[in-house]
C-alpha atoms as a PDB file:
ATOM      1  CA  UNK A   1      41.082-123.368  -3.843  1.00  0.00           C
ATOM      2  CA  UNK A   2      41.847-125.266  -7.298  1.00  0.00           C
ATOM      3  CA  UNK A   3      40.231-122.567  -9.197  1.00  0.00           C
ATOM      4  CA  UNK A   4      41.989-119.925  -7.406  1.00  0.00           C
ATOM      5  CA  UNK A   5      45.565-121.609  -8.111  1.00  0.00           C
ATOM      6  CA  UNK A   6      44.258-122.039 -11.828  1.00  0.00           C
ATOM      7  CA  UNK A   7      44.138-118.081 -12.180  1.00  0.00           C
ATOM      8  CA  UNK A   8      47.005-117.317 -10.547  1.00  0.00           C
ATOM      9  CA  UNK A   9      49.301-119.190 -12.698  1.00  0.00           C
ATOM     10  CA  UNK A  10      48.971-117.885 -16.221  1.00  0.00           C
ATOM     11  CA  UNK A  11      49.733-114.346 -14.287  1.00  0.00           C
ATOM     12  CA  UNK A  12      52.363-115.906 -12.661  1.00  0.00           C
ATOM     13  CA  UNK A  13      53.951-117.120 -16.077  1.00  0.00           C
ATOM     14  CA  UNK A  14      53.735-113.525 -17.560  1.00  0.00           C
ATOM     15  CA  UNK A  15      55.280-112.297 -14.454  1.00  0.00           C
ATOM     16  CA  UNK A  16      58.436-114.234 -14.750  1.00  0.00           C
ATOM     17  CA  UNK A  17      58.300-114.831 -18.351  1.00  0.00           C
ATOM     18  CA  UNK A  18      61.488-112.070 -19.190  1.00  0.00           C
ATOM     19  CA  UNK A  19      63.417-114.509 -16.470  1.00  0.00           C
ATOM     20  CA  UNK A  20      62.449-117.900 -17.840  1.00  0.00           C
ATOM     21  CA  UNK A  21      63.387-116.826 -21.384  1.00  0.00           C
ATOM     22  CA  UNK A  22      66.897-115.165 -20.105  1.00  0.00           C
ATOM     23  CA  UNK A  23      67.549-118.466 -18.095  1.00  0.00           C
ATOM     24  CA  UNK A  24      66.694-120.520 -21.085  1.00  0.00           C
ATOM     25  CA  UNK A  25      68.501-118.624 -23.504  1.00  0.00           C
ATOM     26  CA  UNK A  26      71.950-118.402 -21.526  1.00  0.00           C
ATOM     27  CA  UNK A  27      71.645-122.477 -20.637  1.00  0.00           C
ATOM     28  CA  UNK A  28      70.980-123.230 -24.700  1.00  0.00           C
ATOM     29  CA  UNK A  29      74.098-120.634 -25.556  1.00  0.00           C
ATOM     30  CA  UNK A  30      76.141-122.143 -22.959  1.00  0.00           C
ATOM     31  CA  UNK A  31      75.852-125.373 -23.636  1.00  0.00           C
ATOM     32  CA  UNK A  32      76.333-124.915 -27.766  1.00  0.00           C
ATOM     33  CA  UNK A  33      79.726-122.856 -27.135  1.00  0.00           C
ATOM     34  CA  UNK A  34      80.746-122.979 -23.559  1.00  0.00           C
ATOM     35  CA  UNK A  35      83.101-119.374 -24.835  1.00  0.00           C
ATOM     36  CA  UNK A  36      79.330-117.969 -24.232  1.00  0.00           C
ATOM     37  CA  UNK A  37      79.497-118.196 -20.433  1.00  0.00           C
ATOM     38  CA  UNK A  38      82.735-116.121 -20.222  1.00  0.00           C
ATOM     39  CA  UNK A  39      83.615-112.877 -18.326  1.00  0.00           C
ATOM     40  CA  UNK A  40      84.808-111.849 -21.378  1.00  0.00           C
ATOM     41  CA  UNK A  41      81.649-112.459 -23.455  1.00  0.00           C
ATOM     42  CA  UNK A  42      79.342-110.529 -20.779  1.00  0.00           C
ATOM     43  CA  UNK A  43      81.493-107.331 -21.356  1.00  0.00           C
ATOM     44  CA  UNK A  44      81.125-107.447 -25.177  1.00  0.00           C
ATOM     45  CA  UNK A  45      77.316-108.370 -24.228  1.00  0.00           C
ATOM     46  CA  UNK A  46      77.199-105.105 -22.117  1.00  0.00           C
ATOM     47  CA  UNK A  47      78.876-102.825 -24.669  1.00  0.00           C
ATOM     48  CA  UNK A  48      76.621-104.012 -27.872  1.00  0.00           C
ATOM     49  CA  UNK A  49      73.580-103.519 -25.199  1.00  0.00           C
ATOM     50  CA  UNK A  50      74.255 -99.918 -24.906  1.00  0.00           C
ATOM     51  CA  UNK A  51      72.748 -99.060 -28.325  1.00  0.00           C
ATOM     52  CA  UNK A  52      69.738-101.141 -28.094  1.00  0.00           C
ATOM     53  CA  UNK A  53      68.989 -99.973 -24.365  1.00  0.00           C
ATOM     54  CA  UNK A  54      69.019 -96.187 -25.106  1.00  0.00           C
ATOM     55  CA  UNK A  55      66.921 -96.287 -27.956  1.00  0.00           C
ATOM     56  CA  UNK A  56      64.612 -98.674 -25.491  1.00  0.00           C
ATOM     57  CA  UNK A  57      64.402 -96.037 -22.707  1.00  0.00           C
ATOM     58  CA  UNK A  58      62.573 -93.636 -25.799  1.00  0.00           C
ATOM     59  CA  UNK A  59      60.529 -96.316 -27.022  1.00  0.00           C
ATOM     60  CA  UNK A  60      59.211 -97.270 -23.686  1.00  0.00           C
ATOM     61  CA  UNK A  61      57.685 -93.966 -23.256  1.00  0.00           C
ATOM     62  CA  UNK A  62      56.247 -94.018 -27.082  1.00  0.00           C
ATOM     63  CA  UNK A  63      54.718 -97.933 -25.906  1.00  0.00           C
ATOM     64  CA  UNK A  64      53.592 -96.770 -22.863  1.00  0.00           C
ATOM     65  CA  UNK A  65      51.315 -93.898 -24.328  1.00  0.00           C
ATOM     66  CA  UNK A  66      49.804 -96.530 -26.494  1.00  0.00           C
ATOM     67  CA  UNK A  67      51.710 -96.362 -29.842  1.00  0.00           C
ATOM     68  CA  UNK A  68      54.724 -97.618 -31.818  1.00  0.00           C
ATOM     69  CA  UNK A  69      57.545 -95.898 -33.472  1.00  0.00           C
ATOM     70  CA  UNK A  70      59.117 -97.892 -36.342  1.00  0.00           C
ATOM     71  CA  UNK A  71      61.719 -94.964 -37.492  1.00  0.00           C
ATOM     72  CA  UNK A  72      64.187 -95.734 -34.730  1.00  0.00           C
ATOM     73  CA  UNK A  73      66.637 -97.129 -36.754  1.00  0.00           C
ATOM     74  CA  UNK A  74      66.684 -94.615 -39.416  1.00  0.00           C
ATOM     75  CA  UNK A  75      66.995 -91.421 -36.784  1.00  0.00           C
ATOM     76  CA  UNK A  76      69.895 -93.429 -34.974  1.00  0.00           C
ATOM     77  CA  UNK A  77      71.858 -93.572 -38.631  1.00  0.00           C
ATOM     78  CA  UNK A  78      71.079 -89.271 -39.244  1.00  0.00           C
ATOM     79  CA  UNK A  79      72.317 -89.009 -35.702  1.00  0.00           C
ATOM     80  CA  UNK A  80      75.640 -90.564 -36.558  1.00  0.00           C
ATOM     81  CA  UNK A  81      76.076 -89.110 -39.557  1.00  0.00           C
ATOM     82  CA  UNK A  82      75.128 -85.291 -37.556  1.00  0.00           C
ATOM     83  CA  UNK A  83      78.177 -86.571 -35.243  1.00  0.00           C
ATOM     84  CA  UNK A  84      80.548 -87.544 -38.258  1.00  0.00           C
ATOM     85  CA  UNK A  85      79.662 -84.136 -39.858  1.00  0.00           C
ATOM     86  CA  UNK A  86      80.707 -81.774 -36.698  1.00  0.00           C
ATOM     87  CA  UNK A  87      82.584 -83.769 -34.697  1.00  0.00           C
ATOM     88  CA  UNK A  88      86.080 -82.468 -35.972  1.00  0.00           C
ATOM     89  CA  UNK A  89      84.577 -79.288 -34.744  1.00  0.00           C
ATOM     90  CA  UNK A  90      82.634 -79.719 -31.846  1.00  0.00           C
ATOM     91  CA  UNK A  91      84.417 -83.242 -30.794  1.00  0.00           C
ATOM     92  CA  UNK A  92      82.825 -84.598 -27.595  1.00  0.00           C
ATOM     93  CA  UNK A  93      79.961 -82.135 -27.889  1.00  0.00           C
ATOM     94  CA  UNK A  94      79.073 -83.236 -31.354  1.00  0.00           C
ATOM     95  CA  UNK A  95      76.263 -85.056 -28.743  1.00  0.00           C
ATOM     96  CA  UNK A  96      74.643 -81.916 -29.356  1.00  0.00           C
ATOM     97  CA  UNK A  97      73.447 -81.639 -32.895  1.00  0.00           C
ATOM     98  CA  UNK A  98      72.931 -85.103 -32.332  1.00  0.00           C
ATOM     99  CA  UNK A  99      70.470 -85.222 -30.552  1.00  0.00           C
ATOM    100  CA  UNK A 100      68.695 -82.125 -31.978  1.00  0.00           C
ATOM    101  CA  UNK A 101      68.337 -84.290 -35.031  1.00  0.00           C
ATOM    102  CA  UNK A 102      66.349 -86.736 -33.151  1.00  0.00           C
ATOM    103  CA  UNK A 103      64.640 -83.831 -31.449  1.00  0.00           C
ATOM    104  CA  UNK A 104      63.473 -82.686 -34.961  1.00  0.00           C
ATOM    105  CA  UNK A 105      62.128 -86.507 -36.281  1.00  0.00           C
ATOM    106  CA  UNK A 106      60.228 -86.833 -32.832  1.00  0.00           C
ATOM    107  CA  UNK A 107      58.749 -83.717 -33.439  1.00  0.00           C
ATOM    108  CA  UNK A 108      58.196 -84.831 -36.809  1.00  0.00           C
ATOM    109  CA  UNK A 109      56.708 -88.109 -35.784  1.00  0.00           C
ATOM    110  CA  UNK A 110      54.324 -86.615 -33.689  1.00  0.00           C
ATOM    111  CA  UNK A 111      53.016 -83.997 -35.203  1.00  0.00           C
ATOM    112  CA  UNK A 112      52.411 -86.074 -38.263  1.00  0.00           C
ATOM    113  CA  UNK A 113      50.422 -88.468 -35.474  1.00  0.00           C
ATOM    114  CA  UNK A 114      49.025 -86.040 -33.088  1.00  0.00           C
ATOM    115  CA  UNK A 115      47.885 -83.840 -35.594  1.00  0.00           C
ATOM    116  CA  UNK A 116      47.012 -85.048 -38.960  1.00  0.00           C
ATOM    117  CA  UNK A 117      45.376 -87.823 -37.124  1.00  0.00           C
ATOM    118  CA  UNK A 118      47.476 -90.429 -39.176  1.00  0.00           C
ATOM    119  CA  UNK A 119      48.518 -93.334 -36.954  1.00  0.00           C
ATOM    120  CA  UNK A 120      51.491 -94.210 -35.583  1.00  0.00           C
ATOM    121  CA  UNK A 121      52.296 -97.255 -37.506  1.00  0.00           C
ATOM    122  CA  UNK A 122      51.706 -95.400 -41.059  1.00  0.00           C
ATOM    123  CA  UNK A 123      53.042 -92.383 -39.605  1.00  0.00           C
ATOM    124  CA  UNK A 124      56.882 -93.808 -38.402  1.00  0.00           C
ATOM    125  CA  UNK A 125      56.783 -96.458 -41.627  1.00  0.00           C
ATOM    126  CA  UNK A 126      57.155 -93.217 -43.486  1.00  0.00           C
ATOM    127  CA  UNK A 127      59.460 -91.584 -41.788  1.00  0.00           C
ATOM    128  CA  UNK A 128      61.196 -94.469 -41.750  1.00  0.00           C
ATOM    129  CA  UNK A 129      61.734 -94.427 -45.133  1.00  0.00           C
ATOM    130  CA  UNK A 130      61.871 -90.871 -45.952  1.00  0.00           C
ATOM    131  CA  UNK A 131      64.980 -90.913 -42.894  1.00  0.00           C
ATOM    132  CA  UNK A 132      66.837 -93.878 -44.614  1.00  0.00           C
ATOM    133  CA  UNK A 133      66.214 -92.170 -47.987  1.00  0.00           C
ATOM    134  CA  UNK A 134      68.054 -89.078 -46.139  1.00  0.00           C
ATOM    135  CA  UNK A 135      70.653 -91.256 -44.658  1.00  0.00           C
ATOM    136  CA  UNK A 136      71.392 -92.569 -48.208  1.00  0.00           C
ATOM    137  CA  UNK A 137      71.903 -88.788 -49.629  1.00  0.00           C
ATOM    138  CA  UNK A 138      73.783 -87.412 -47.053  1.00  0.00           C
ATOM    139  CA  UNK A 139      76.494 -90.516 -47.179  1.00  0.00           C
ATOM    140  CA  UNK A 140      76.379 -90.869 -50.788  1.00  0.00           C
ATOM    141  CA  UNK A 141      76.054 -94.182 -50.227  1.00  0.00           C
ATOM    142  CA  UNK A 142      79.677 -94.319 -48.457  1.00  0.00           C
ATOM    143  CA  UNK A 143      80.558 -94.397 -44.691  1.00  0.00           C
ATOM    144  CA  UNK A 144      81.781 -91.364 -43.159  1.00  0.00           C
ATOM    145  CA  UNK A 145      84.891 -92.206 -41.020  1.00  0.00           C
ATOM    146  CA  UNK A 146      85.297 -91.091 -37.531  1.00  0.00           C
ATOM    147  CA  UNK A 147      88.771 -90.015 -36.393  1.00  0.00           C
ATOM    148  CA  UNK A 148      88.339 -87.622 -33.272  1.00  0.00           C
ATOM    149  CA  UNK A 149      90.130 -89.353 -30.348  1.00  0.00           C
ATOM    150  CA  UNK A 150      88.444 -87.372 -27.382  1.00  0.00           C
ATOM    151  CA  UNK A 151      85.126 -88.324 -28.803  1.00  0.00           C
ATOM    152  CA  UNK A 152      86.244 -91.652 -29.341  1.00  0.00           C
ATOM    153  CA  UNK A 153      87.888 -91.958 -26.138  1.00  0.00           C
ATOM    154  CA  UNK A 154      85.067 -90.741 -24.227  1.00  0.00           C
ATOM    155  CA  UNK A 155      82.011 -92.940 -25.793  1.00  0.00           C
ATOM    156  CA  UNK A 156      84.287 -96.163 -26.984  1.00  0.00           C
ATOM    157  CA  UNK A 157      87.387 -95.621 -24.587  1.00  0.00           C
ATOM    158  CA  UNK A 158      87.892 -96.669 -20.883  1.00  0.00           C
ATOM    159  CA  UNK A 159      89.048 -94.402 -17.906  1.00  0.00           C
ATOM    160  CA  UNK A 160      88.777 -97.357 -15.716  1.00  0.00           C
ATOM    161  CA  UNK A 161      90.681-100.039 -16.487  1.00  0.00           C
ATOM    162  CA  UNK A 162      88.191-103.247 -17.468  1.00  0.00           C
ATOM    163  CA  UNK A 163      85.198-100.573 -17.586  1.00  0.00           C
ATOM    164  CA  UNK A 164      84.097 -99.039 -20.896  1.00  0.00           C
ATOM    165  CA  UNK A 165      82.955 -95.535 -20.550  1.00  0.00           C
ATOM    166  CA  UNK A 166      79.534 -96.265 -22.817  1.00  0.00           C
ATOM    167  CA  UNK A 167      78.714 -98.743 -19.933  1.00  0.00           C
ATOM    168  CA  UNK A 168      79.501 -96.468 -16.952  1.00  0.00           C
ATOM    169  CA  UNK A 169      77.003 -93.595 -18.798  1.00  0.00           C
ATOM    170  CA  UNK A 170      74.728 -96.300 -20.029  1.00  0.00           C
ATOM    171  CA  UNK A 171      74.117 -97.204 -16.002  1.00  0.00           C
ATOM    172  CA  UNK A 172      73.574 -93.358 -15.009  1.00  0.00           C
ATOM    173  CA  UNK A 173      71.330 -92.853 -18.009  1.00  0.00           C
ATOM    174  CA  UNK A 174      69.432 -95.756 -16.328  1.00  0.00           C
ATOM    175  CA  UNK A 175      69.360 -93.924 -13.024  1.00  0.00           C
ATOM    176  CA  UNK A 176      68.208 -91.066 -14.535  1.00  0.00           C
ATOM    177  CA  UNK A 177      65.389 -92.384 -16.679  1.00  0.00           C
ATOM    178  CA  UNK A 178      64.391 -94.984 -13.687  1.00  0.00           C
ATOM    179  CA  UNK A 179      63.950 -91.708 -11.598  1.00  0.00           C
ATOM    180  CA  UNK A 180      62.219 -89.784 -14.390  1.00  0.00           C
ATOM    181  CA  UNK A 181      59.813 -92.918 -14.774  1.00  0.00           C
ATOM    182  CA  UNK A 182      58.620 -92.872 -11.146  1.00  0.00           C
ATOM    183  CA  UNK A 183      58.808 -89.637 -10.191  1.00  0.00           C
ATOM    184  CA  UNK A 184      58.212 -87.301 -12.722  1.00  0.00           C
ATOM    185  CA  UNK A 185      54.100 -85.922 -13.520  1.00  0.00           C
ATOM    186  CA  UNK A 186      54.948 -86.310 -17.006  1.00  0.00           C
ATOM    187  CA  UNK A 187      55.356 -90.147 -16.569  1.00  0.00           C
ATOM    188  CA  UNK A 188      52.491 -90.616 -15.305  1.00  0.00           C
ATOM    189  CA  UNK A 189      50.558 -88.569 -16.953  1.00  0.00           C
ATOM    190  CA  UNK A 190      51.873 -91.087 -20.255  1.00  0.00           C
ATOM    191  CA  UNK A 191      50.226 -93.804 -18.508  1.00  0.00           C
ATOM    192  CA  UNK A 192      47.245 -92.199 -17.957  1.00  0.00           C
ATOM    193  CA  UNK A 193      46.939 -91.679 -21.695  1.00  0.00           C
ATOM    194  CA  UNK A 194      47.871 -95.464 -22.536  1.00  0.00           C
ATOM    195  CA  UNK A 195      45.967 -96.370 -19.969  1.00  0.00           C
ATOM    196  CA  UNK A 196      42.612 -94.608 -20.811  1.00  0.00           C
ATOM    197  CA  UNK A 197      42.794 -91.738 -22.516  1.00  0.00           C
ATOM    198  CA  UNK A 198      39.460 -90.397 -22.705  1.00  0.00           C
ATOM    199  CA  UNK A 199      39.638 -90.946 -19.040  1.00  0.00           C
ATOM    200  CA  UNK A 200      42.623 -88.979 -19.141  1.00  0.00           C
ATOM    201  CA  UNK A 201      41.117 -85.897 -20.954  1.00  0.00           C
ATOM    202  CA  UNK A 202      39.050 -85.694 -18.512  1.00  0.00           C
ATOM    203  CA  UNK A 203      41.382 -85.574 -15.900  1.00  0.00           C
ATOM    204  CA  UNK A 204      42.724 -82.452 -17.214  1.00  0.00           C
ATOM    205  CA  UNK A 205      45.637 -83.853 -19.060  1.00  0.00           C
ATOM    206  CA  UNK A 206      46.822 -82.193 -22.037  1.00  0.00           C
ATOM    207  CA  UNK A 207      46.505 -85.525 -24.370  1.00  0.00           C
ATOM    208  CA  UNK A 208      48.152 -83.392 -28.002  1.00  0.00           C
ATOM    209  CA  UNK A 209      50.920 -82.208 -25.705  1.00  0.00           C
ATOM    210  CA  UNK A 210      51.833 -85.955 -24.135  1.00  0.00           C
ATOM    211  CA  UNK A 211      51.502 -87.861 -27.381  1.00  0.00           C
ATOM    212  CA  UNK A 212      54.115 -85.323 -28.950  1.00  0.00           C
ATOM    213  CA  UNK A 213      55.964 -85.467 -25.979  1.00  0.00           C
ATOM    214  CA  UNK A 214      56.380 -88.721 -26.047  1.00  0.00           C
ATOM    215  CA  UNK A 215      58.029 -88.901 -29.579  1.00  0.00           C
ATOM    216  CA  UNK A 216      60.562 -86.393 -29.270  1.00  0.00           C
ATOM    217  CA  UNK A 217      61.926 -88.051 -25.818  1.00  0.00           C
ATOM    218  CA  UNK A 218      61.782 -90.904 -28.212  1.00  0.00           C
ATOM    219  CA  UNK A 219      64.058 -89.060 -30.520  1.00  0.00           C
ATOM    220  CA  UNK A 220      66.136 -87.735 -28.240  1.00  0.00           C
ATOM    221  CA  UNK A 221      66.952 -91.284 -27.219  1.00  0.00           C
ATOM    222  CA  UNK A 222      67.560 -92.275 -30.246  1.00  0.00           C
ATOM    223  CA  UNK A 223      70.167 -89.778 -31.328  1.00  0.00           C
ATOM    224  CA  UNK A 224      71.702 -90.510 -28.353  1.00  0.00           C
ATOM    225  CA  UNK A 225      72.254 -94.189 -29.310  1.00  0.00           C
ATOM    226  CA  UNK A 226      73.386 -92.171 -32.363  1.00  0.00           C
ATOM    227  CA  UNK A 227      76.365 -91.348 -30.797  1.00  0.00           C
ATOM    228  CA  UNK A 228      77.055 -94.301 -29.231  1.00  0.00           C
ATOM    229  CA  UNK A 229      76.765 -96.125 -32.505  1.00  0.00           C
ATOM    230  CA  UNK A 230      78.722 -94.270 -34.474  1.00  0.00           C
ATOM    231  CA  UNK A 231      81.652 -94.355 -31.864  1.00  0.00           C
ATOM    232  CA  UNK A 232      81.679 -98.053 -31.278  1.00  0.00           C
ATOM    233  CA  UNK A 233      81.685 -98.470 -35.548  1.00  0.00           C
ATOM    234  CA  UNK A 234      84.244 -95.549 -35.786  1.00  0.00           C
ATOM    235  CA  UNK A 235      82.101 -94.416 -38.562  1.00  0.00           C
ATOM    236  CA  UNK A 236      78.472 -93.350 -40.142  1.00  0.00           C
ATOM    237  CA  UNK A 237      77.071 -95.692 -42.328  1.00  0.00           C
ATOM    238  CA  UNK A 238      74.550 -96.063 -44.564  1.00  0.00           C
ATOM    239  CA  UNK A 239      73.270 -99.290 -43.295  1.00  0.00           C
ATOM    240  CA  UNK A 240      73.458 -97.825 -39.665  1.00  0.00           C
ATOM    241  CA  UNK A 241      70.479 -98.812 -37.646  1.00  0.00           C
ATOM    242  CA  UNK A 242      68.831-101.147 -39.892  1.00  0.00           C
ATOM    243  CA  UNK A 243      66.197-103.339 -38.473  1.00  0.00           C
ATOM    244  CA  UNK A 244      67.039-101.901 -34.866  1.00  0.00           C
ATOM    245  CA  UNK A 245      63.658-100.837 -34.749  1.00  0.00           C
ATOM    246  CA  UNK A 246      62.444-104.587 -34.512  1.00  0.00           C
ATOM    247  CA  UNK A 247      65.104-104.450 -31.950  1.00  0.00           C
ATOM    248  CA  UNK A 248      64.338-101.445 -29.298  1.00  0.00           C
ATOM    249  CA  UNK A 249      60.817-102.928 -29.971  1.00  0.00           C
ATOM    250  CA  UNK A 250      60.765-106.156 -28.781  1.00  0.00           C
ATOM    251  CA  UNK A 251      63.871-104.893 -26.411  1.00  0.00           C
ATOM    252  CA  UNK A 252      60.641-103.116 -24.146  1.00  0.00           C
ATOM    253  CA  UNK A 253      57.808-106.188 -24.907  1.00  0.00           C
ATOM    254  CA  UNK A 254      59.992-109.114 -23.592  1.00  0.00           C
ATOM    255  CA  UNK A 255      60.608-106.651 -20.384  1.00  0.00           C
ATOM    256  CA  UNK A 256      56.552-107.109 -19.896  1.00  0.00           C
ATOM    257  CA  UNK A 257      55.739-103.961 -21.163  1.00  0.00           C
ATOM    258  CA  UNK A 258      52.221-104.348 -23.337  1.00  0.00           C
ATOM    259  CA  UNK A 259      51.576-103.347 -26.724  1.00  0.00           C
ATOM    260  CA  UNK A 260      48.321-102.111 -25.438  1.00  0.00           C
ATOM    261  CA  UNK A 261      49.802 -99.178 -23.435  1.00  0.00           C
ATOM    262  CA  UNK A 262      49.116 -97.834 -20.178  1.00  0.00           C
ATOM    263  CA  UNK A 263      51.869 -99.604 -17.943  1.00  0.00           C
ATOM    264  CA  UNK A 264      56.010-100.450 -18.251  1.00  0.00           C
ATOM    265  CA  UNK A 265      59.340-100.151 -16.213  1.00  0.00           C
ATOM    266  CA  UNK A 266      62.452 -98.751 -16.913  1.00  0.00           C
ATOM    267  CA  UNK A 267      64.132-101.886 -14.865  1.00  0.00           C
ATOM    268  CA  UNK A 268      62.514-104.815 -17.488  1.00  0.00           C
ATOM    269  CA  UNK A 269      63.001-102.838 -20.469  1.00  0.00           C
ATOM    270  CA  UNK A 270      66.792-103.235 -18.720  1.00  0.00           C
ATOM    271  CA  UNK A 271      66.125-106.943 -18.652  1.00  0.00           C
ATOM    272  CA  UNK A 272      64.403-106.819 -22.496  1.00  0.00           C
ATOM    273  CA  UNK A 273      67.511-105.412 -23.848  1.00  0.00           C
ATOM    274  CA  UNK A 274      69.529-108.081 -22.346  1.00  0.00           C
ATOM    275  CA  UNK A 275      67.924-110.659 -23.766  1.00  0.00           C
ATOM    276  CA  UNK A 276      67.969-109.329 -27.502  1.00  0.00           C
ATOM    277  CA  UNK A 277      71.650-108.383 -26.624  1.00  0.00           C
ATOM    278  CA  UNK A 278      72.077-112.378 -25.161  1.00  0.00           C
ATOM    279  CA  UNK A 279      70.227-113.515 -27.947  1.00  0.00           C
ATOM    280  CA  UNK A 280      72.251-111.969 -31.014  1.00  0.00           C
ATOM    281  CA  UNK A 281      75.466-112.644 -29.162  1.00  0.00           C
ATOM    282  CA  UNK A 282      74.357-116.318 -28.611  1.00  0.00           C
ATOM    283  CA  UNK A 283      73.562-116.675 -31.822  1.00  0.00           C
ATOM    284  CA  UNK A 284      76.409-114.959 -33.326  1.00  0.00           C
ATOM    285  CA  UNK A 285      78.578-117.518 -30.827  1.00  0.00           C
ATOM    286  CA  UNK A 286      77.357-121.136 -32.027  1.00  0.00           C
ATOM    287  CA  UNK A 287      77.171-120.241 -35.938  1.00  0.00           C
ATOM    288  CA  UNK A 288      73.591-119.150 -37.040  1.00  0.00           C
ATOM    289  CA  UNK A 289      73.092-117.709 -40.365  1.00  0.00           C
ATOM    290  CA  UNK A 290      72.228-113.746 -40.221  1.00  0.00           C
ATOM    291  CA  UNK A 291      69.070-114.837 -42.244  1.00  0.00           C
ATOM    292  CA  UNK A 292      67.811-117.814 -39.039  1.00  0.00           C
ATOM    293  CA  UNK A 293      68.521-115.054 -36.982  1.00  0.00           C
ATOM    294  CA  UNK A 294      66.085-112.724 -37.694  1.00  0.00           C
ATOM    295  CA  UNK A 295      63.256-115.846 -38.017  1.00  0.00           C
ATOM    296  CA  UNK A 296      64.077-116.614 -34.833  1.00  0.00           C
ATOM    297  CA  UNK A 297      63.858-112.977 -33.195  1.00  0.00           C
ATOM    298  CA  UNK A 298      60.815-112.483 -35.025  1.00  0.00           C
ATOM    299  CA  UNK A 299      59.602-115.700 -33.708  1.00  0.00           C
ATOM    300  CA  UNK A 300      60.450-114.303 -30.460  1.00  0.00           C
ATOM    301  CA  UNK A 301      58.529-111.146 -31.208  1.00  0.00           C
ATOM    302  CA  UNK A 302      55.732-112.841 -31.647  1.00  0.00           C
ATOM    303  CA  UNK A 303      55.210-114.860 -28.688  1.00  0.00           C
ATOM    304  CA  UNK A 304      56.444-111.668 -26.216  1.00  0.00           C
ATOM    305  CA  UNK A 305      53.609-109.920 -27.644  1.00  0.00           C
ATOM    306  CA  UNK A 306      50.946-112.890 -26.510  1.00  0.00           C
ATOM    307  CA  UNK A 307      52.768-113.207 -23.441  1.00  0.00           C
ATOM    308  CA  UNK A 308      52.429-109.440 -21.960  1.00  0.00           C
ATOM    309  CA  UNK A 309      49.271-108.644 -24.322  1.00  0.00           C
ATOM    310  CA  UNK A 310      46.047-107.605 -22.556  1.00  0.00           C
ATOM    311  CA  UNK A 311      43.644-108.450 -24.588  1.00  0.00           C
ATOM    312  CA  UNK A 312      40.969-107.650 -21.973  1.00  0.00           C
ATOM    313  CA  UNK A 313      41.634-103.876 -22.539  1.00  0.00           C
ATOM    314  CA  UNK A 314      42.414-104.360 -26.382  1.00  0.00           C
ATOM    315  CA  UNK A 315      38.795-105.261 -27.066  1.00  0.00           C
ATOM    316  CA  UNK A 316      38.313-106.456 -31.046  1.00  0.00           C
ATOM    317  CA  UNK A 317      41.641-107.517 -32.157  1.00  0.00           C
ATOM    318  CA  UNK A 318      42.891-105.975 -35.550  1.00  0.00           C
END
């Protein structure tokens, strides 16, 4: 009986680990400012999440299949700057060639991974680069402002009093990709291939086609937090996005999802986001330095990724 308790509860501690570290984190906020615990502070902690949970939703996916996309930030920043380009034109539907920009550094990403065999982590710290290099051209190295009220109305404004529209389509987005996640062949066909993917070759899944897939949803995702970025700063920048990759990241680890692929949820990578959202507010709240910030998300990082690690499946650690 004693051994079987002792091998329940490290399981038991990964299980509720996203829920111990929100509790903790909301108790150590709330007690350093008590302005933490607010109803105000919860809506600005809901409108920053937006960004960070879109981008998640992509990531997810690009996690689940097994591999890692560090070029979020810089396709959110091209995104905004495709929106602050056309959107005196197309206003609301500047969405559009928003999104196609992602689209095209998905595709981008995972051709470069499916088939030139490079991996992921190479593969995304390039584009990464090569996409902020872009960002830095196209801005000249100045913001571009944002003035179109519809657009601004719809993705910054409220039609319901007390109720930003980027939360309202920030819930049905969830619906949507909740649905896609447990319903949808494609879904599970990703974790099949994070899962075991020479198990599912043989199944008669079409591995190339997936681990493409899988990067331009990520894309997608990401110009859509494009949008939602550049409405909330009224503006493209051309420090947009930077180090939100660490962010998106660690946004789907501390929701359980593993490094090592093969399983996730839509509804933790909710709970991920929150926490990075909590966190940064929090810190922002009681007074940290911008510099013990980012030691203490990394620090965070870190320990999410032994918590929700398999290293069963991983084999040799490199």
């Amino acid at each position: 009986m004693s051994v079987k308790s002792e091998v329940k509860k490290p399981i038991q501690v990964k299980k509720y680990f996203p829920f111990i570290l929100l509790a903790i984190l909301v108790a150590i906020f709330t007690i350093g400012n008590p302005r933490f615990f607010t109803a105000k502070n919860f809506l600005v902690i809901a409108q920053q999440m937006v960004v960070t949970l879109i981008a998640a939703y992509g990531m997810l996916f690009v996690i689940v299949e097994g591999s890692i996309d560090l070029s979020v930030g810089g396709i959110v920043a091209l995104s905004a700057i495709a929106v602050a380009k056309t959107v005196d034109v197309l206003g609301i539907f500047s969405v559009i060639p928003a999104i196609l920009v992602g689209i095209v550094c998905g595709i981008i990403n995972g051709c470069c991974f499916t088939f030139l065999k490079i991996p992921t982590f190479i593969t995304t710290m390039g584009t990464m680069t090569a996409f902020r290099g872009l960002v830095l051209i196209l801005t000249n190295g100045a913001q571009i402002m944002i003035t179109n009220k519809p657009f601004l109305n719809l993705y910054n404004g409220q039609y319901i009093s007390g109720i930003p529209n980027n939360v309202i389509i920030a819930v049905i987005i969830t619906i949507i990709m909740w649905y896609v996640y447990k319903n949808f062949a494609f879904a599970r066909e990703v974790r099949a291939v994070g899962g075991a993917e020479k198990v599912a070759t043989l199944a008669g899944i079409k591995i190339n086609k997936i681990k493409v897939s899988v990067f331009i949803l990520c894309g997608a995702m990401a110009g859509l937090a494009g949008v939602f970025q550049a409405a909330r700063s009224y503006a493209a920048t051309p420090t947009m996005g930077d180090g939100m990759e660490m962010d998106v990241i660690a946004a789907v680890v501390l929701g359980g999802t593993p490094m090592s692929g093969g399983i996730g949820s839509v509804m933790t990578t909710v709970l991920g986001a929150l926490i990075m959202c909590i966190l940064s507010n929090g810190m922002n709240i009681i007074g940290l330095s911008a510099d013990i910030q980012k030691v203490v998300k990394g620090i965070i990082l870190i320990f999410a990724v032994c918590m929700t690690v398999d290293r069963k499946r991983m084999g040799v650690i490199k």
